[in-house]
Protein backbone atom coordinates (compact mmCIF):
# COMPACT_ATOMS: atom_id res chain seq x y z
CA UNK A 1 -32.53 -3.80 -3.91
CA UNK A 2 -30.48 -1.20 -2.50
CA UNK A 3 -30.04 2.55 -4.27
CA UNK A 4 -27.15 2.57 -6.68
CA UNK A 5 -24.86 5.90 -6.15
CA UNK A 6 -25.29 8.85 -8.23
CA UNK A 7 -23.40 9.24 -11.48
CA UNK A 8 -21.15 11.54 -9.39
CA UNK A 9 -20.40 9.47 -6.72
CA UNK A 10 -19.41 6.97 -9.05
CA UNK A 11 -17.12 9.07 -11.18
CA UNK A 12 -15.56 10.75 -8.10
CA UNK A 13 -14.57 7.32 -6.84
CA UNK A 14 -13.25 6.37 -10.29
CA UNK A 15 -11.20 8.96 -11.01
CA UNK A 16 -9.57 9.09 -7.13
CA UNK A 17 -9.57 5.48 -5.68
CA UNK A 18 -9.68 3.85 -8.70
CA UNK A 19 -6.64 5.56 -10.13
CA UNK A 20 -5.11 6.32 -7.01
CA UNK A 21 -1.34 5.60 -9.19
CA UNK A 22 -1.89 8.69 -10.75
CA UNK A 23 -1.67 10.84 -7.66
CA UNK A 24 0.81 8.76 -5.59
CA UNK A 25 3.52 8.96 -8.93
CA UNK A 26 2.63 12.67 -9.47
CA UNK A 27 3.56 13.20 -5.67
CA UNK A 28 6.57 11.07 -6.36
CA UNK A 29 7.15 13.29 -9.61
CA UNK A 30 7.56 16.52 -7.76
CA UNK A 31 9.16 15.42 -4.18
CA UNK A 32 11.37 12.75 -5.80
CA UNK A 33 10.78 9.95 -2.79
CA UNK A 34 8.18 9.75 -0.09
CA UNK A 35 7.61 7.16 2.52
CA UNK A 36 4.69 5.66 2.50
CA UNK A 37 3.08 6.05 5.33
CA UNK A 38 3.23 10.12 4.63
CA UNK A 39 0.91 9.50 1.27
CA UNK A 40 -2.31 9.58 2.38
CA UNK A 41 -1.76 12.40 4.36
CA UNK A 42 0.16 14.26 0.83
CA UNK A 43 -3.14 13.40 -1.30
CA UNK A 44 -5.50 14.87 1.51
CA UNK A 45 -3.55 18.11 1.22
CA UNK A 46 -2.76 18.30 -2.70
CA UNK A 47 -6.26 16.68 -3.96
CA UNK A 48 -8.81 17.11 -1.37
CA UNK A 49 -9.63 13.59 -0.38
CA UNK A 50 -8.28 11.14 1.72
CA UNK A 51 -7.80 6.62 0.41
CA UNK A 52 -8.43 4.23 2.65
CA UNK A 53 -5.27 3.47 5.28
CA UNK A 54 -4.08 -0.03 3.58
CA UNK A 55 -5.50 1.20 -0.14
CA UNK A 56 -2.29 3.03 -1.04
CA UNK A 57 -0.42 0.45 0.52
CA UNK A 58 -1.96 -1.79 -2.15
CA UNK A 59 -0.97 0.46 -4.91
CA UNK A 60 2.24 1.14 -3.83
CA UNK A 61 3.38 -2.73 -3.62
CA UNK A 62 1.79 -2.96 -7.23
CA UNK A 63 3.45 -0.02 -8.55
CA UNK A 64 6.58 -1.37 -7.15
CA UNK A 65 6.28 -5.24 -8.70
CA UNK A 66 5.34 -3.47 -12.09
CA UNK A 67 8.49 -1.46 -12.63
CA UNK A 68 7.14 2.02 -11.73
CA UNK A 69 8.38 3.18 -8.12
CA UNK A 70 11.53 1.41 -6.61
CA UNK A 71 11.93 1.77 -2.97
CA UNK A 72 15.25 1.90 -1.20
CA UNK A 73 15.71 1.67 2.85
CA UNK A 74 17.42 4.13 5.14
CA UNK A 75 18.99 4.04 8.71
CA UNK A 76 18.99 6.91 11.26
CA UNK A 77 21.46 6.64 14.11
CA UNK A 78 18.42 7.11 15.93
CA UNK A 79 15.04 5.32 15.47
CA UNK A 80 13.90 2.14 13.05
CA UNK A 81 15.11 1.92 9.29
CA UNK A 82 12.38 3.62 6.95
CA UNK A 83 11.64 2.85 3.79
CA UNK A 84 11.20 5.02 0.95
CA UNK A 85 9.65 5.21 -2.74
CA UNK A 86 10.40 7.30 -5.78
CA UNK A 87 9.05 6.99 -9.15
CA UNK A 88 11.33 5.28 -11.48
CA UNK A 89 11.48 6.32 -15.39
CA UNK A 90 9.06 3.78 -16.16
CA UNK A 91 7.05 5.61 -13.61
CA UNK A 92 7.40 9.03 -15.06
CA UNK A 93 6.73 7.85 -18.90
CA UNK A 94 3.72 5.73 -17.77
CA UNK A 95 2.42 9.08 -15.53
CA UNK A 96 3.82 11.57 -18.69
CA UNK A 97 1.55 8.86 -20.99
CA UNK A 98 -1.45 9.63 -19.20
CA UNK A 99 -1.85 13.26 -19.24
CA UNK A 100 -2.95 13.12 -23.03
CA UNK A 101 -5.55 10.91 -22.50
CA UNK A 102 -7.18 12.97 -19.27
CA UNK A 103 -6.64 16.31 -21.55
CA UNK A 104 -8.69 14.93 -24.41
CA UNK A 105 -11.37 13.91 -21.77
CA UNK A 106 -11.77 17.08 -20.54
CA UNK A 107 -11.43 18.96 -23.41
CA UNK A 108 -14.38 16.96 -25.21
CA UNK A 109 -17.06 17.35 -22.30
């Protein structure tokens, strides 16, 4: 039976991969749109780890079929269309909702 990870692995994976939405609409929150191949890269810098390639992919398509990022396409007269995301106000309430809940955890440990 293989090892299970240490209580810190585990909540270090929880409270980054897990809830990866939290970072990618707080990046969203301050630089109003991002592509998203640029996220991974903006977590690594701001937070100090780095999601799998296609993992925010994931959460970005599901943040965008729930409501909470939109994402709009632009054209350069040079080089392919891109496609950007910003949060929406859904986004920001559901990010703004949050915040309480991560204060009271850390408060009470």
């Amino acid at each position: 039976m293989p090892l299970s990870k240490r209580p810190l692995d585990r909540l270090k994976k929880s409270v980054t991969q897990d809830n990866l939405w939290l970072y990618i609409l707080n990046i969203m929150k301050e630089e109003k749109s991002v592509y998203a191949y640029e996220l991974n890269r903006k977590i690594e810098q701001r937070f100090g780890f780095r999601p799998g390639n296609v993992t925010a992919y994931l959460v970005l398509k599901r943040l965008e079929l729930d409501g909470y990022v939109k994402k709009s396409r632009t054209t350069k007269s040079l080089g392919p269309e891109r496609t950007n995301y910003s949060i929406t106000p859904k986004g920001l309430k559901e990010l703004r909702s949050a915040l309480p809940l991560l204060r009271k955890i850390i408060k009470n440990i």
